[in-house]
N, C-alpha and C. Protein backbone atom coordinates (compact mmCIF):
# COMPACT_ATOMS: atom_id res chain seq x y z
N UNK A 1 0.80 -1.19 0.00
CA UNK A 1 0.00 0.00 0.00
C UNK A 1 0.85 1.26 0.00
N UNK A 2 2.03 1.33 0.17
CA UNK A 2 2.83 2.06 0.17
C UNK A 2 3.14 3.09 -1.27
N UNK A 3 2.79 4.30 -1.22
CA UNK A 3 2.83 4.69 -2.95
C UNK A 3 1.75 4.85 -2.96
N UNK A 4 0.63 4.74 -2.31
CA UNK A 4 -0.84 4.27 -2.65
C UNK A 4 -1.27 5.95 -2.63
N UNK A 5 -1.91 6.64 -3.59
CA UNK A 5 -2.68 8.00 -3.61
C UNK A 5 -4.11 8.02 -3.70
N UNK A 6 -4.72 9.23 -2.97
CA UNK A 6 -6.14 9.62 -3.47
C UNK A 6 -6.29 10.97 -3.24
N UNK A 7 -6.44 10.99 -4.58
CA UNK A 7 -6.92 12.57 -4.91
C UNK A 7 -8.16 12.44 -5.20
N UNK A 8 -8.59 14.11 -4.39
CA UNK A 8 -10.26 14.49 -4.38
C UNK A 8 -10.36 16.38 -5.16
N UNK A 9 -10.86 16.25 -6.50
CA UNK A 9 -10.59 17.20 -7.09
C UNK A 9 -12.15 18.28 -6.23
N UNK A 10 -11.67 19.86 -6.30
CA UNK A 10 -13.45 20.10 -6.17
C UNK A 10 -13.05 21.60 -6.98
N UNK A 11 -14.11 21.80 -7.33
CA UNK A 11 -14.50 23.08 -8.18
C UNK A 11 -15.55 23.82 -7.25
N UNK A 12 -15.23 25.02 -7.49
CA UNK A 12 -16.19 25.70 -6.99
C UNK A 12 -15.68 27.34 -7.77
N UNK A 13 -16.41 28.65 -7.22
CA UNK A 13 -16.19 30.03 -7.87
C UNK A 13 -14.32 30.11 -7.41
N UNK A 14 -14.14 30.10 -6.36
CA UNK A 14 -12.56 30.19 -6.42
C UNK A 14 -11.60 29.45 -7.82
N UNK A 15 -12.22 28.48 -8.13
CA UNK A 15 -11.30 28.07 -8.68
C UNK A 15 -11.26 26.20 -9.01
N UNK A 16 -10.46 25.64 -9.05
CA UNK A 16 -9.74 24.21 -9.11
C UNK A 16 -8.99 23.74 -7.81
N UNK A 17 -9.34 22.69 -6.83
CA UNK A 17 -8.25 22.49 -6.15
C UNK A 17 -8.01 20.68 -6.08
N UNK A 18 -6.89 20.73 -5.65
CA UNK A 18 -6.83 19.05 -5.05
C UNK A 18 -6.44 18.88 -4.29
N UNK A 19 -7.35 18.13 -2.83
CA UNK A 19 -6.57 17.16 -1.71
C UNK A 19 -6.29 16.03 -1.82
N UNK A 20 -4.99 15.87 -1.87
CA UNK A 20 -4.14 14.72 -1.60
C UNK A 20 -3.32 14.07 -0.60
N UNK A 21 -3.79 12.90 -0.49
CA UNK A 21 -3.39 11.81 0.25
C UNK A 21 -2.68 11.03 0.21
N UNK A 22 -1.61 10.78 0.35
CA UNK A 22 -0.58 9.79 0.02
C UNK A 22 0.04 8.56 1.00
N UNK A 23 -0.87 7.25 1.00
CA UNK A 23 -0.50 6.55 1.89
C UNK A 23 1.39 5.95 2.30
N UNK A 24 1.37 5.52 3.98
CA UNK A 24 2.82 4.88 3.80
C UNK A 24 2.22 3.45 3.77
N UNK A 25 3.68 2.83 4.47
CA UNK A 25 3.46 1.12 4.25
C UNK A 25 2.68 0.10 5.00
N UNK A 26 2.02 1.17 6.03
CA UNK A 26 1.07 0.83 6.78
C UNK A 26 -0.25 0.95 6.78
N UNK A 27 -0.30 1.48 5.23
CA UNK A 27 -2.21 2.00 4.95
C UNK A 27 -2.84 3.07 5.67
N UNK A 28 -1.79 3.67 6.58
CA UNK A 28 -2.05 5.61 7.10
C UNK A 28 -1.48 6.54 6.63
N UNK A 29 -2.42 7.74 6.66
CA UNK A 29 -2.14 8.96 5.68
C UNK A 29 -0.66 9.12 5.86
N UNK A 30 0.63 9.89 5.02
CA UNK A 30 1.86 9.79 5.49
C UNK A 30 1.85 11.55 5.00
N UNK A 31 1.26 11.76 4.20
CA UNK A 31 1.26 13.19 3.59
C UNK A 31 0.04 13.61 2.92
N UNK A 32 -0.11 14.77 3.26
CA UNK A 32 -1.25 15.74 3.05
C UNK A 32 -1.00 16.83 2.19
N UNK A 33 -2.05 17.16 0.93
CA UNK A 33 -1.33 18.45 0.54
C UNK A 33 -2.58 18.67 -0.33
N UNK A 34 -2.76 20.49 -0.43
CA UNK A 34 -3.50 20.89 -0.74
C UNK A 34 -3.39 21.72 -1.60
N UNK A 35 -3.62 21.73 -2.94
CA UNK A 35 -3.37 22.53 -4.24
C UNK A 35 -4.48 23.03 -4.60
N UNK A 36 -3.96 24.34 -5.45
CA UNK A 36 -4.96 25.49 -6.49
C UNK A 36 -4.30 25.03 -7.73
N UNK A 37 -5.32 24.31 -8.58
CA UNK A 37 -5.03 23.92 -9.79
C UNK A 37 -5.33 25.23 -11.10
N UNK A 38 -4.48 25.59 -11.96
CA UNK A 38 -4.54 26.76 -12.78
C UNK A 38 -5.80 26.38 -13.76
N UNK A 39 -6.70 26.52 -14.18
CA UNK A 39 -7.37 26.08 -15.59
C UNK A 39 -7.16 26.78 -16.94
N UNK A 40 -6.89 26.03 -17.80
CA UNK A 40 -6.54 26.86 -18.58
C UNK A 40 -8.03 26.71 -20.03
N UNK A 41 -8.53 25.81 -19.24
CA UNK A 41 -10.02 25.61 -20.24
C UNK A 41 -10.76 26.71 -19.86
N UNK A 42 -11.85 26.27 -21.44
CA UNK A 42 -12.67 27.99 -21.83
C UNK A 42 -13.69 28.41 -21.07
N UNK A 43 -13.78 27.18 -19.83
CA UNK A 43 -14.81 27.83 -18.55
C UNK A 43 -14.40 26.94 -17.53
N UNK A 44 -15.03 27.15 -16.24
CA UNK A 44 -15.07 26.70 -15.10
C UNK A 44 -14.96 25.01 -14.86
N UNK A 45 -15.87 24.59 -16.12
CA UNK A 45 -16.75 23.65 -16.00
C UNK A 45 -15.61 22.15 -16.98
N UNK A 46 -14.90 23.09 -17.36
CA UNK A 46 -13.68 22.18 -18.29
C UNK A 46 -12.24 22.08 -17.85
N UNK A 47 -12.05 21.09 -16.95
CA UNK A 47 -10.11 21.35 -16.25
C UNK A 47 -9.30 20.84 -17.44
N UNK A 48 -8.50 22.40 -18.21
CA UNK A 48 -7.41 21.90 -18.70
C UNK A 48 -6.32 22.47 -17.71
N UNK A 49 -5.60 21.73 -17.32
CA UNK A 49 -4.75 21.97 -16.04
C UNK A 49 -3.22 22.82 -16.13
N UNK A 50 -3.36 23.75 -15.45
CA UNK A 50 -2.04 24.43 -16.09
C UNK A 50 -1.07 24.02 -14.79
N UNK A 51 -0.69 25.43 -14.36
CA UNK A 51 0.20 25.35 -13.06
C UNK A 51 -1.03 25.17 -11.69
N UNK A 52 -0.05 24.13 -10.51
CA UNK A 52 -0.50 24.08 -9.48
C UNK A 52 0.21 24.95 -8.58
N UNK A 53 -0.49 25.25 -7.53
CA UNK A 53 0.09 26.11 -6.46
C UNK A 53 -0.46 25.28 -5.24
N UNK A 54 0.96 25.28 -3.92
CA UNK A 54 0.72 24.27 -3.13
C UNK A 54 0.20 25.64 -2.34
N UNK A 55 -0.87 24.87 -1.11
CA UNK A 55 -1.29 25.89 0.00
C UNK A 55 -0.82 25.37 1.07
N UNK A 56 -1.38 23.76 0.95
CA UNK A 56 -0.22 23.40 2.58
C UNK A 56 -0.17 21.87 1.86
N UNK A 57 1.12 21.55 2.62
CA UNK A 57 1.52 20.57 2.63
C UNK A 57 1.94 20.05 4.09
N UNK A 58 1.37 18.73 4.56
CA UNK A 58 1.94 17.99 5.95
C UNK A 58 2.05 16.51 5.70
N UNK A 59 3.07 16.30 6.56
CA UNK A 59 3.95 14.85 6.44
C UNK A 59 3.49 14.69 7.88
N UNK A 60 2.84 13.26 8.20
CA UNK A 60 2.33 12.86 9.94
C UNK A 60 3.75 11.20 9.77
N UNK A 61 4.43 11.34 10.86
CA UNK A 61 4.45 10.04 11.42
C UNK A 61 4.11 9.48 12.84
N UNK A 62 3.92 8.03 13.04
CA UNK A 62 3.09 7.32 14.03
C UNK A 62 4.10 6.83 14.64
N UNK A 63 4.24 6.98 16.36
CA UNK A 63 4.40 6.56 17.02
C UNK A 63 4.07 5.53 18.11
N UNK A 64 4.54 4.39 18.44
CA UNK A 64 3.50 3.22 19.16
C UNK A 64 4.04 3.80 20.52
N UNK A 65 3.04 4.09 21.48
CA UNK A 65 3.59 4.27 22.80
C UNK A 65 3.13 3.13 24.18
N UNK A 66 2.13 2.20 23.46
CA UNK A 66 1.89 1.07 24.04
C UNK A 66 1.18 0.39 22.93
N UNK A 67 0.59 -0.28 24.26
CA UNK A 67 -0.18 -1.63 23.11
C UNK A 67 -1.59 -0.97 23.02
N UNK A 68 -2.14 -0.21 23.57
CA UNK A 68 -3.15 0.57 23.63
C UNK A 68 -3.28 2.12 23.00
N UNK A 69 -1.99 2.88 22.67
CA UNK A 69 -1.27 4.09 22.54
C UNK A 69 -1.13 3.84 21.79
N UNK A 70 -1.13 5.37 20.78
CA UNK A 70 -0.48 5.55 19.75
C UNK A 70 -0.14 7.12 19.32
N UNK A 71 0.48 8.01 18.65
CA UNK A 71 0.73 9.00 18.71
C UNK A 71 0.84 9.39 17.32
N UNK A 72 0.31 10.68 16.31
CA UNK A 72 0.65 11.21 15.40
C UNK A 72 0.94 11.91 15.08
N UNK A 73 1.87 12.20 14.64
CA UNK A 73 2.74 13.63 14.77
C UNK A 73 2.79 14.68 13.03
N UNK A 74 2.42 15.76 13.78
CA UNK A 74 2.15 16.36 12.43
C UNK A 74 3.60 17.49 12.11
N UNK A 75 4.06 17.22 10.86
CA UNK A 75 5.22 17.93 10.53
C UNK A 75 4.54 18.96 9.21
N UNK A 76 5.11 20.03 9.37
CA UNK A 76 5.08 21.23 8.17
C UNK A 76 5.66 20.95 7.30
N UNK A 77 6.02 22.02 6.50
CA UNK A 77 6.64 22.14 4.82
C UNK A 77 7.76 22.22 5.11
N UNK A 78 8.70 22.39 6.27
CA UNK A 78 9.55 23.17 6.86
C UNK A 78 10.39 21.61 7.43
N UNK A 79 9.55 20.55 7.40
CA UNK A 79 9.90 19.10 8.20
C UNK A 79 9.91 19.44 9.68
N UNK A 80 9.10 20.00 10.24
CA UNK A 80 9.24 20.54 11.50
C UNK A 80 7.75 20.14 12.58
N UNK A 81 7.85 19.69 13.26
CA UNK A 81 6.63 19.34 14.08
C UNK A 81 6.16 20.32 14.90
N UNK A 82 4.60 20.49 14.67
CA UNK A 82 3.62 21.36 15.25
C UNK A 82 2.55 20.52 15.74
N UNK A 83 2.35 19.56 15.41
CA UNK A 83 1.17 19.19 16.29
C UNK A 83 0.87 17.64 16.77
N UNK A 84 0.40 16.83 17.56
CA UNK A 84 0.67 15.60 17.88
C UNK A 84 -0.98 15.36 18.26
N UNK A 85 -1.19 14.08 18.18
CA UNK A 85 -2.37 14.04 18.43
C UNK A 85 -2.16 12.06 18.80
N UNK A 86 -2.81 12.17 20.25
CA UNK A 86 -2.62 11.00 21.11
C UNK A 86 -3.94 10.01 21.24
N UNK A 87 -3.70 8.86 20.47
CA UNK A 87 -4.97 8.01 20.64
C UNK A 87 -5.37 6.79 21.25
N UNK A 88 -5.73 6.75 22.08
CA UNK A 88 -5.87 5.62 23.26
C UNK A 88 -7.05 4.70 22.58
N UNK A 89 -6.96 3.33 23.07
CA UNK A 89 -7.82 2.34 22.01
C UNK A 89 -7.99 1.88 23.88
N UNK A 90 -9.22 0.59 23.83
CA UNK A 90 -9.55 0.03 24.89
C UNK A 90 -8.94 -1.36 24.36
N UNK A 91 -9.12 -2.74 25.09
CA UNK A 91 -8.53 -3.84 24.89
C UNK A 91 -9.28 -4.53 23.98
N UNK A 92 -10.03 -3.94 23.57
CA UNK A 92 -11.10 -4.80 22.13
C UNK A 92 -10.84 -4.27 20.97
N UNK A 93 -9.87 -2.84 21.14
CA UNK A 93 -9.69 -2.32 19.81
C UNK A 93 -10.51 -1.06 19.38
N UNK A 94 -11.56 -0.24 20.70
CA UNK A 94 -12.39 0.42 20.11
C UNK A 94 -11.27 1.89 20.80
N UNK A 95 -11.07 3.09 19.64
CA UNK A 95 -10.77 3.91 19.91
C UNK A 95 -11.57 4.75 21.12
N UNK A 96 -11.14 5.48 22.74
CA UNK A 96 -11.72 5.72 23.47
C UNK A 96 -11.03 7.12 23.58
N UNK A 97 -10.14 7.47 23.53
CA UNK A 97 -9.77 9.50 23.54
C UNK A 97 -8.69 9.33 21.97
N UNK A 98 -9.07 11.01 21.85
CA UNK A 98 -8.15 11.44 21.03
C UNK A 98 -7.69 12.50 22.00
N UNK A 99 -6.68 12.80 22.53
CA UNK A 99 -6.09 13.95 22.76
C UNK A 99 -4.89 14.58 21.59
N UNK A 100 -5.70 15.79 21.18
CA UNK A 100 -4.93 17.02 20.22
C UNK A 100 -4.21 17.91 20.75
N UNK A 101 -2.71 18.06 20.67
CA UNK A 101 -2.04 19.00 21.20
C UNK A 101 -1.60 19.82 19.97
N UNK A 102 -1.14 20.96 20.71
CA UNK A 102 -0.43 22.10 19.33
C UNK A 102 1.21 22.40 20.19
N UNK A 103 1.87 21.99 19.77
CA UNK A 103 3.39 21.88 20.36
C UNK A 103 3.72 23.49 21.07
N UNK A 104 3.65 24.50 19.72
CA UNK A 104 4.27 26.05 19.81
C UNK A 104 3.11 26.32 21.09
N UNK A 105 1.67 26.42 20.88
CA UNK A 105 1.13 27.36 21.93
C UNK A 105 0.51 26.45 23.03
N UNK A 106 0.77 25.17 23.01
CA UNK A 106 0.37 24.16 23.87
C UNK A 106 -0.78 24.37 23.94
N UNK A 107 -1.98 24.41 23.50
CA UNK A 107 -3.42 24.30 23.48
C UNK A 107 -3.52 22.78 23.22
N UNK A 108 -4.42 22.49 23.92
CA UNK A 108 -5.00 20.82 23.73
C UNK A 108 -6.55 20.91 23.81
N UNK A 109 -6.89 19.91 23.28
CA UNK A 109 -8.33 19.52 23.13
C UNK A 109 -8.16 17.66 23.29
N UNK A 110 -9.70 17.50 23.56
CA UNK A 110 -9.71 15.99 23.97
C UNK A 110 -11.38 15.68 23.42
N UNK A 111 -11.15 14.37 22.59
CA UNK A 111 -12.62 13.80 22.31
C UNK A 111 -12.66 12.38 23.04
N UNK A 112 -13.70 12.14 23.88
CA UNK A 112 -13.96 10.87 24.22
C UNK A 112 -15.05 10.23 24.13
N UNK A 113 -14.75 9.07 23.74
CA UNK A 113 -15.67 8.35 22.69
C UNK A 113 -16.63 6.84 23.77
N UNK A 114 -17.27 6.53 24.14
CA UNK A 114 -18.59 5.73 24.73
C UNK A 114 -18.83 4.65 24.19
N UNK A 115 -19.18 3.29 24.15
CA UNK A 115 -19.87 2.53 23.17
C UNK A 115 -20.75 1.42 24.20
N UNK A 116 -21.90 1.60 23.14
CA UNK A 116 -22.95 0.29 23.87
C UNK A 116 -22.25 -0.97 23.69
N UNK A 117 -23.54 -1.99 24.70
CA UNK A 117 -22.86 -3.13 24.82
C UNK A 117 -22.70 -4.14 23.30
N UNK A 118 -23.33 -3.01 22.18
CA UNK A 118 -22.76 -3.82 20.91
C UNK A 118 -21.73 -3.44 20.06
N UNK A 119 -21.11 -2.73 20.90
CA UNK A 119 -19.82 -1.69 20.06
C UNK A 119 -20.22 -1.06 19.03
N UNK A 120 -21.43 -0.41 19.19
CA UNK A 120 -21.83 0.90 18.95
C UNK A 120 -21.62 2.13 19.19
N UNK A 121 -21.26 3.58 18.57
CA UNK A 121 -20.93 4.58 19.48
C UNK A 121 -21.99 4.94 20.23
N UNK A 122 -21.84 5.09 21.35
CA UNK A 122 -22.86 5.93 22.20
C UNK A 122 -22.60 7.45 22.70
N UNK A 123 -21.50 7.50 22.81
CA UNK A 123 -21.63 9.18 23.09
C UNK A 123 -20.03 9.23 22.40
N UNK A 124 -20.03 10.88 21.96
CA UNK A 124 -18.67 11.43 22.05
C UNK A 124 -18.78 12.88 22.57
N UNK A 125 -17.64 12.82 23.67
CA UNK A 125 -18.02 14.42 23.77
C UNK A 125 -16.22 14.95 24.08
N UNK A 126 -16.46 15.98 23.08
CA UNK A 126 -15.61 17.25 22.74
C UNK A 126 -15.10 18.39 23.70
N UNK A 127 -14.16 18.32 24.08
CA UNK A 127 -13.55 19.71 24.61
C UNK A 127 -12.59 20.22 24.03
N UNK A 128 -13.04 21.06 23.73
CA UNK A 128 -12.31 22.19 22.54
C UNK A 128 -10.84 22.81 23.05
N UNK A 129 -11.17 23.09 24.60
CA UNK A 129 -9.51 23.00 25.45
C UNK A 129 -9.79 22.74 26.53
N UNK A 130 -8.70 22.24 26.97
CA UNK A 130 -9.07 21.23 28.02
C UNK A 130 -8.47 22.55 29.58
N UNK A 131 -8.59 23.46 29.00
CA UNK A 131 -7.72 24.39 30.07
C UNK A 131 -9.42 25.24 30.83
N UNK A 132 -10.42 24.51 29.80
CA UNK A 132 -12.10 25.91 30.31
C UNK A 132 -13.00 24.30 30.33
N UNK A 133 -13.92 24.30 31.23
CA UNK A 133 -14.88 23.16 31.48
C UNK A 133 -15.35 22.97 30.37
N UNK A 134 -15.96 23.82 29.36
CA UNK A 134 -17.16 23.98 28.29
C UNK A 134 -16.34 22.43 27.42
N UNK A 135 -17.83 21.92 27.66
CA UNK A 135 -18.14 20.79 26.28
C UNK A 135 -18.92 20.98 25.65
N UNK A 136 -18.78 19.50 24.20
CA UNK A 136 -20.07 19.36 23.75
C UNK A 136 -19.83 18.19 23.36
N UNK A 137 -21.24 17.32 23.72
CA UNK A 137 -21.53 16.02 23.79
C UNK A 137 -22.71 15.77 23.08
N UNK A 138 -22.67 14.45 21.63
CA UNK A 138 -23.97 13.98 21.35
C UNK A 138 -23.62 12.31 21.81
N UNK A 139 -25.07 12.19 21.90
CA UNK A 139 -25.21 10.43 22.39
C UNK A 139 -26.21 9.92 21.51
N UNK A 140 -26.28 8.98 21.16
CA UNK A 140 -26.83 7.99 20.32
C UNK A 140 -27.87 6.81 20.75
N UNK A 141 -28.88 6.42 20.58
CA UNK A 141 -29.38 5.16 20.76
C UNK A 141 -29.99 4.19 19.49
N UNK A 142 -29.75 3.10 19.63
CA UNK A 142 -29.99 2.31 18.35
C UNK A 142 -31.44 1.69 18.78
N UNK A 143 -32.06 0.31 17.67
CA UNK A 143 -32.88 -0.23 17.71
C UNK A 143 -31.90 -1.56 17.85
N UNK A 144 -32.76 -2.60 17.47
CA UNK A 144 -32.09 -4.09 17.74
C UNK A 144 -31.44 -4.38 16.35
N UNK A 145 -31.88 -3.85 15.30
CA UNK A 145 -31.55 -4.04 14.26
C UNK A 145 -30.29 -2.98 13.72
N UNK A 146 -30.17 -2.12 14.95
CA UNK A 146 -28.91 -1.14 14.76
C UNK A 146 -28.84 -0.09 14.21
N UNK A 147 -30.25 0.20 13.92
CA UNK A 147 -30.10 1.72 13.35
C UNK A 147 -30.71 2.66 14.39
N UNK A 148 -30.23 4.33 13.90
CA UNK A 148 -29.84 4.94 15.13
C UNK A 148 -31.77 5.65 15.56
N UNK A 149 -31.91 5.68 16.52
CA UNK A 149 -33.64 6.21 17.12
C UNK A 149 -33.22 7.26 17.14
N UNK A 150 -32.46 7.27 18.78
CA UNK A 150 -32.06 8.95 18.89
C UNK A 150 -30.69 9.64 19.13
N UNK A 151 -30.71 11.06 18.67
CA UNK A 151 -29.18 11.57 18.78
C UNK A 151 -29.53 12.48 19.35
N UNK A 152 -28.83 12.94 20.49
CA UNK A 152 -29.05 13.99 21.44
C UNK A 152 -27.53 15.00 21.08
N UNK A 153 -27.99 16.17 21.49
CA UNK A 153 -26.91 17.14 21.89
C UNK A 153 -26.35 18.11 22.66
N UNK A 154 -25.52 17.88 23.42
CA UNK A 154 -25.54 19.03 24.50
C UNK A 154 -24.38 19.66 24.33
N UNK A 155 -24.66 20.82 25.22
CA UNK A 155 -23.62 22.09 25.25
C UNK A 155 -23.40 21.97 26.81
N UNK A 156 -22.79 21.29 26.96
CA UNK A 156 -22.19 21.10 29.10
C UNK A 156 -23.28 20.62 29.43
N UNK A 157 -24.29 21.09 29.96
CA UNK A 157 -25.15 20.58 30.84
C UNK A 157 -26.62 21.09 30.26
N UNK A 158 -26.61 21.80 29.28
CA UNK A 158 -27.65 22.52 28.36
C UNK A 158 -27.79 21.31 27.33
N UNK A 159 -29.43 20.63 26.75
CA UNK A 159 -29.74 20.13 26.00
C UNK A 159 -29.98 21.31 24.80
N UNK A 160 -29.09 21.38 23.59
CA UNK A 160 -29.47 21.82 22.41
C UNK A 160 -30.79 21.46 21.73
N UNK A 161 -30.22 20.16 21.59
CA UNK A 161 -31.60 19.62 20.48
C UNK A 161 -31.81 18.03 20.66
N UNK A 162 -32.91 17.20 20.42
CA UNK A 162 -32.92 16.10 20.02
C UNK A 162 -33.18 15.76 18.84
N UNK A 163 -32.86 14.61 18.07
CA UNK A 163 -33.36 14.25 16.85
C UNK A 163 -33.90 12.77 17.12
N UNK A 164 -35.06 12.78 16.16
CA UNK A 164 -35.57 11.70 16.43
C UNK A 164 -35.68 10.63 14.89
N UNK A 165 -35.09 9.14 14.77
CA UNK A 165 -35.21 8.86 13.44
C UNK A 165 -36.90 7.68 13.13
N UNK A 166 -37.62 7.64 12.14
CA UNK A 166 -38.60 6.78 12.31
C UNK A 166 -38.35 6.31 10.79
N UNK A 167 -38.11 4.76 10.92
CA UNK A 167 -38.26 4.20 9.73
C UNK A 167 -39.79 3.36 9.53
N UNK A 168 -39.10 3.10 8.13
CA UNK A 168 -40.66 2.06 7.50
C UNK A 168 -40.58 0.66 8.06
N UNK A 169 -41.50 -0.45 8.44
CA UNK A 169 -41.55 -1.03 9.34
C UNK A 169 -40.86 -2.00 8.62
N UNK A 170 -41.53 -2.63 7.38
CA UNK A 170 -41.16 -3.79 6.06
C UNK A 170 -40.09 -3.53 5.98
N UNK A 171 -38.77 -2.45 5.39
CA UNK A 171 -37.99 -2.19 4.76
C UNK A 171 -36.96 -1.51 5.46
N UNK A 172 -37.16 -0.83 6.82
CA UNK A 172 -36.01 -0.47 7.66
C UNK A 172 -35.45 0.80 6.93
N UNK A 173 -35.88 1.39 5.76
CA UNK A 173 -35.65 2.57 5.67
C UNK A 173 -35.85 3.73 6.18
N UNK A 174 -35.10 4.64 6.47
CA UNK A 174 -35.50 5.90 6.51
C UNK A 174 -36.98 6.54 6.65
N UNK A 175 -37.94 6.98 7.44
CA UNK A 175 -39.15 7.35 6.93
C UNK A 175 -39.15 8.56 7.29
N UNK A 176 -38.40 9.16 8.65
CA UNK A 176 -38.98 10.51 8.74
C UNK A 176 -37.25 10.53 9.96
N UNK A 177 -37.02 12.01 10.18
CA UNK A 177 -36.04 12.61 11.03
C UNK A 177 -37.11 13.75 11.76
N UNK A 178 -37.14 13.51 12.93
CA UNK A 178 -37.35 14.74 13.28
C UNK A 178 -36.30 15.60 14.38
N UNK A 179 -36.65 17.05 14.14
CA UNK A 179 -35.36 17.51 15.17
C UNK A 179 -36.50 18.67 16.33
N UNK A 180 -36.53 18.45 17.49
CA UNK A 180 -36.90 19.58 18.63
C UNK A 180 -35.58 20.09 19.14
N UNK A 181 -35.84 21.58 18.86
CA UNK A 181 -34.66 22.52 19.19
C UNK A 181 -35.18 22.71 20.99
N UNK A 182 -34.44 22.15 21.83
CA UNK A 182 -34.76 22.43 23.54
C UNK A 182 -34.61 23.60 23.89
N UNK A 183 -34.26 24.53 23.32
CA UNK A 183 -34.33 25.97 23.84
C UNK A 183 -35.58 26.76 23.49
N UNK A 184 -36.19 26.62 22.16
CA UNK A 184 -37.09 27.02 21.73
C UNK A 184 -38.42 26.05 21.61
N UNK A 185 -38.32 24.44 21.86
CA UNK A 185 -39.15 23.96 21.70
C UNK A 185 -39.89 23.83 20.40
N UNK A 186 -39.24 24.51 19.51
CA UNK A 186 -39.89 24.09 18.23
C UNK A 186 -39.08 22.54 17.43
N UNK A 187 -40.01 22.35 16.65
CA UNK A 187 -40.07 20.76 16.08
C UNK A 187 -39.59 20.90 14.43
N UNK A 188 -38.59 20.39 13.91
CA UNK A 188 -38.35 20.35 12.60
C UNK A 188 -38.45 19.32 11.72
């Protein structure tokens, strides 16, 4: 897998761009990079491709820090590390924190991740820095057949919103979403 690429072209009024992915020998991202592709076709809608211009480029390598641990380290254009990001797994294999650090201004953030007794997610909740209480947490509940009923959301201790899912009984599709905003009580 090593060598292995995927590029994701998108168009829009700016312009042409491409994110690229470039796997290592382990089937994880090894480099990141993000280009403004020139067009040199007679509209928007036609890529004849001239010059690229890079916007960022990052190289991550992985560190094993246990059997549970793992660490990814994010390097610049510069080969220089700015950011690391620490991921703890439980003994079954289910990812349970990400802790995000930023090396230069030491800001961290932390997501921790929940799962029912079918290794389902059940909650993840977000702290944006881990230096101010403020979270935000959604939680999940399934049916027997595993699709999701309800997704809740909170802001610390404030319910945002619920969503509610109702499928078709025969076919397990999709039939209706609904969302009640808890602050306003209105129903979407």
């Amino acid at each position: 897998s090593e060598g292995r690429v995927n590029d994701r072209l998108k168009n829009d009024l700016a312009g042409h761009f491409r994110y690229r992915i470039e796997y290592g020998p382990d089937g994880r991202p090894a480099r990141e990079t993000y280009e403004r592709i020139e067009n040199l076709g007679p509209d928007r809608y036609q890529l004849v491709p001239g010059a690229t211009t890079e916007i960022s480029d990052e190289h991550f390598r992985y560190n094993t820090i246990s059997d549970t641990c793992w660490r990814k380290t994010y390097f610049n254009y510069l080969d220089l590390p700015y950011r690391e990001e620490t991921f703890t797994k439980n003994k079954l294999g289910y990812v349970t924190s990400i802790e995000d650090r930023y090396l230069i201004s030491e800001r961290r953030s932390l997501i921790v991740f929940t799962y029912d007794e079918q290794g389902r997610l059940a909650s993840r909740t977000d702290q944006r820095d881990v230096t101010k209480p403020e979270t935000v947490k959604c939680t999940w509940t399934y049916d027997t057949a595993g699709n999701v009923l309800t997704m809740e959301l909170w802001h610390g201790v404030r319910q945002k919103h619920r969503e509610e899912f109702m499928y078709e009984e025969q076919t397990m599709l999709l039939k209706a979403r609904l969302r009640k905003d808890m602050e306003t009580g209105n129903i979407h």
